[in-house]
Protein backbone atom coordinates (compact mmCIF):
# COMPACT_ATOMS: atom_id res chain seq x y z
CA UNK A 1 78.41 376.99 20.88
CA UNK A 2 77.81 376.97 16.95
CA UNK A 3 77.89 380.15 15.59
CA UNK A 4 73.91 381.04 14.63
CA UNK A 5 74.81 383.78 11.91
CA UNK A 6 76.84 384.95 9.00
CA UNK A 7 78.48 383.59 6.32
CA UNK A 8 78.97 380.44 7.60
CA UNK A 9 77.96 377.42 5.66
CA UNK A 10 76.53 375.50 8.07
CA UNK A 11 75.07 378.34 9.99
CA UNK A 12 71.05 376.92 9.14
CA UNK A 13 72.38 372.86 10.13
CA UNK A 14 73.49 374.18 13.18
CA UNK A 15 70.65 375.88 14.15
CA UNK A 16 68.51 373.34 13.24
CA UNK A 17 70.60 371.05 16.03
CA UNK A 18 70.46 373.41 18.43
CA UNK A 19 66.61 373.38 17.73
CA UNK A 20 66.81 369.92 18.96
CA UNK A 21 68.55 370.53 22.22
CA UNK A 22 66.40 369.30 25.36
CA UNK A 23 66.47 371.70 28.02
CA UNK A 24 65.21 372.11 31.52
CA UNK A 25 61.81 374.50 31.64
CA UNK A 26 61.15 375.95 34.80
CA UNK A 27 58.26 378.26 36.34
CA UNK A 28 59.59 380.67 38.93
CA UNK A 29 56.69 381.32 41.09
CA UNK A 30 58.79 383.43 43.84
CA UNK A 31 61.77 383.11 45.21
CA UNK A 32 62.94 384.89 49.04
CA UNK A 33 66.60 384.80 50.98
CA UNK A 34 66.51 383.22 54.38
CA UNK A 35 69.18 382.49 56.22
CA UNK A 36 70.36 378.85 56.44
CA UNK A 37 69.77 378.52 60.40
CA UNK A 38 66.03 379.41 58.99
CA UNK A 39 66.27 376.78 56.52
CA UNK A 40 67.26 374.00 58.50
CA UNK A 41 64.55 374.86 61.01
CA UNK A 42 62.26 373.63 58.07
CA UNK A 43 59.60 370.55 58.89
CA UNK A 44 57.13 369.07 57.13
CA UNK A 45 54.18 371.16 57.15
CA UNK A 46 56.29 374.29 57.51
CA UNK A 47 54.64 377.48 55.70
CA UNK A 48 57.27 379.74 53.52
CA UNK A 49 55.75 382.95 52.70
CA UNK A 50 56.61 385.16 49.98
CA UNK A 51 56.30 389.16 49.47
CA UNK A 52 54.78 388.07 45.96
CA UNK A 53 50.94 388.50 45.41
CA UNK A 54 49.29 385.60 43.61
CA UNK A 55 48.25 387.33 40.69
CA UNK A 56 51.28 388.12 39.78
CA UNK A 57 52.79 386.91 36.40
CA UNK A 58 54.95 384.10 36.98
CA UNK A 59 58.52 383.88 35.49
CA UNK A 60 59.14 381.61 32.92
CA UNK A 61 62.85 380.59 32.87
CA UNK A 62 65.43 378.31 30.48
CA UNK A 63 69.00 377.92 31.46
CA UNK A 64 67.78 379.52 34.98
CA UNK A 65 67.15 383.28 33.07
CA UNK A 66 64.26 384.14 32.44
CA UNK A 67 62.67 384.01 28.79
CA UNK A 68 59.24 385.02 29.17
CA UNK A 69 56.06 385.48 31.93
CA UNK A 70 52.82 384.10 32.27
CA UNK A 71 49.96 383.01 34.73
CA UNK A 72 48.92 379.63 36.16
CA UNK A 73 46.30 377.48 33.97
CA UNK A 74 44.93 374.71 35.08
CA UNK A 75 45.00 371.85 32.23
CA UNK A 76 43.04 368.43 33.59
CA UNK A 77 44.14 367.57 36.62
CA UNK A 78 47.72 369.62 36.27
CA UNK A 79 48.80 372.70 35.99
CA UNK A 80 50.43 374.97 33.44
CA UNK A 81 51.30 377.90 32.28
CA UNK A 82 49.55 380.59 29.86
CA UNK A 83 51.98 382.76 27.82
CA UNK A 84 51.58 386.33 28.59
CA UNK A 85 54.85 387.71 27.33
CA UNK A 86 58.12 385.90 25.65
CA UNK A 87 60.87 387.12 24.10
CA UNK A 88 62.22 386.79 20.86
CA UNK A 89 64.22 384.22 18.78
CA UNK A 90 67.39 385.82 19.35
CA UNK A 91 67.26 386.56 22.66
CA UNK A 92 66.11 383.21 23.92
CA UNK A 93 69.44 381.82 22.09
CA UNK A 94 71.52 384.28 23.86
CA UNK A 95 69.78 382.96 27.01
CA UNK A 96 70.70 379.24 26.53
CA UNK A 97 74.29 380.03 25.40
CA UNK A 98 74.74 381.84 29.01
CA UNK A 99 74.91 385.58 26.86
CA UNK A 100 73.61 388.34 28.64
């Protein structure tokens, strides 16, 4: 990954194409372990219920970690999601360079 920072001379081109990156946004609304003989007992119409309460935030996530939380907003006929809480610049680069 280009280094973001410092005295390098291209530091503010290469952030500006790592601006540019496309990259998968996903809304974790719960996740729960089960064990794969429960899994391939699935059907359709099978119910899969979760130990989370629906107004809870949900957990907004790049590079599978999680950047930020929010609720469900409906927009139309879709749905979406209303920022509650995100983190900062820095730390969502961290996130989509795999840094902890």
């Amino acid at each position: 990954m280009p280094v973001l920072h410092g005295n390098n001379p291209n530091g503010p081109a290469d952030l500006k194409r790592v601006l540019k990156l496309e990259v998968p946004v996903i809304v974790k609304l719960a996740e729960r372990k089960l064990t794969l003989g429960e899994v391939m007992r699935f059907g359709a119409g099978a119910i899969i219920e979760f130990v989370k309460s629906s107004d809870e935030p949900l957990e907004l996530m790049v590079n599978n970690r999680t950047i930020g939380l929010g609720e469900t907003v409906k927009v139309g006929e879709n749905f979406g999601l209303k920022i509650s809480q995100i983190g900062d610049m820095k730390s969502i680069i961290r996130t989509l360079g795999g840094g902890r």
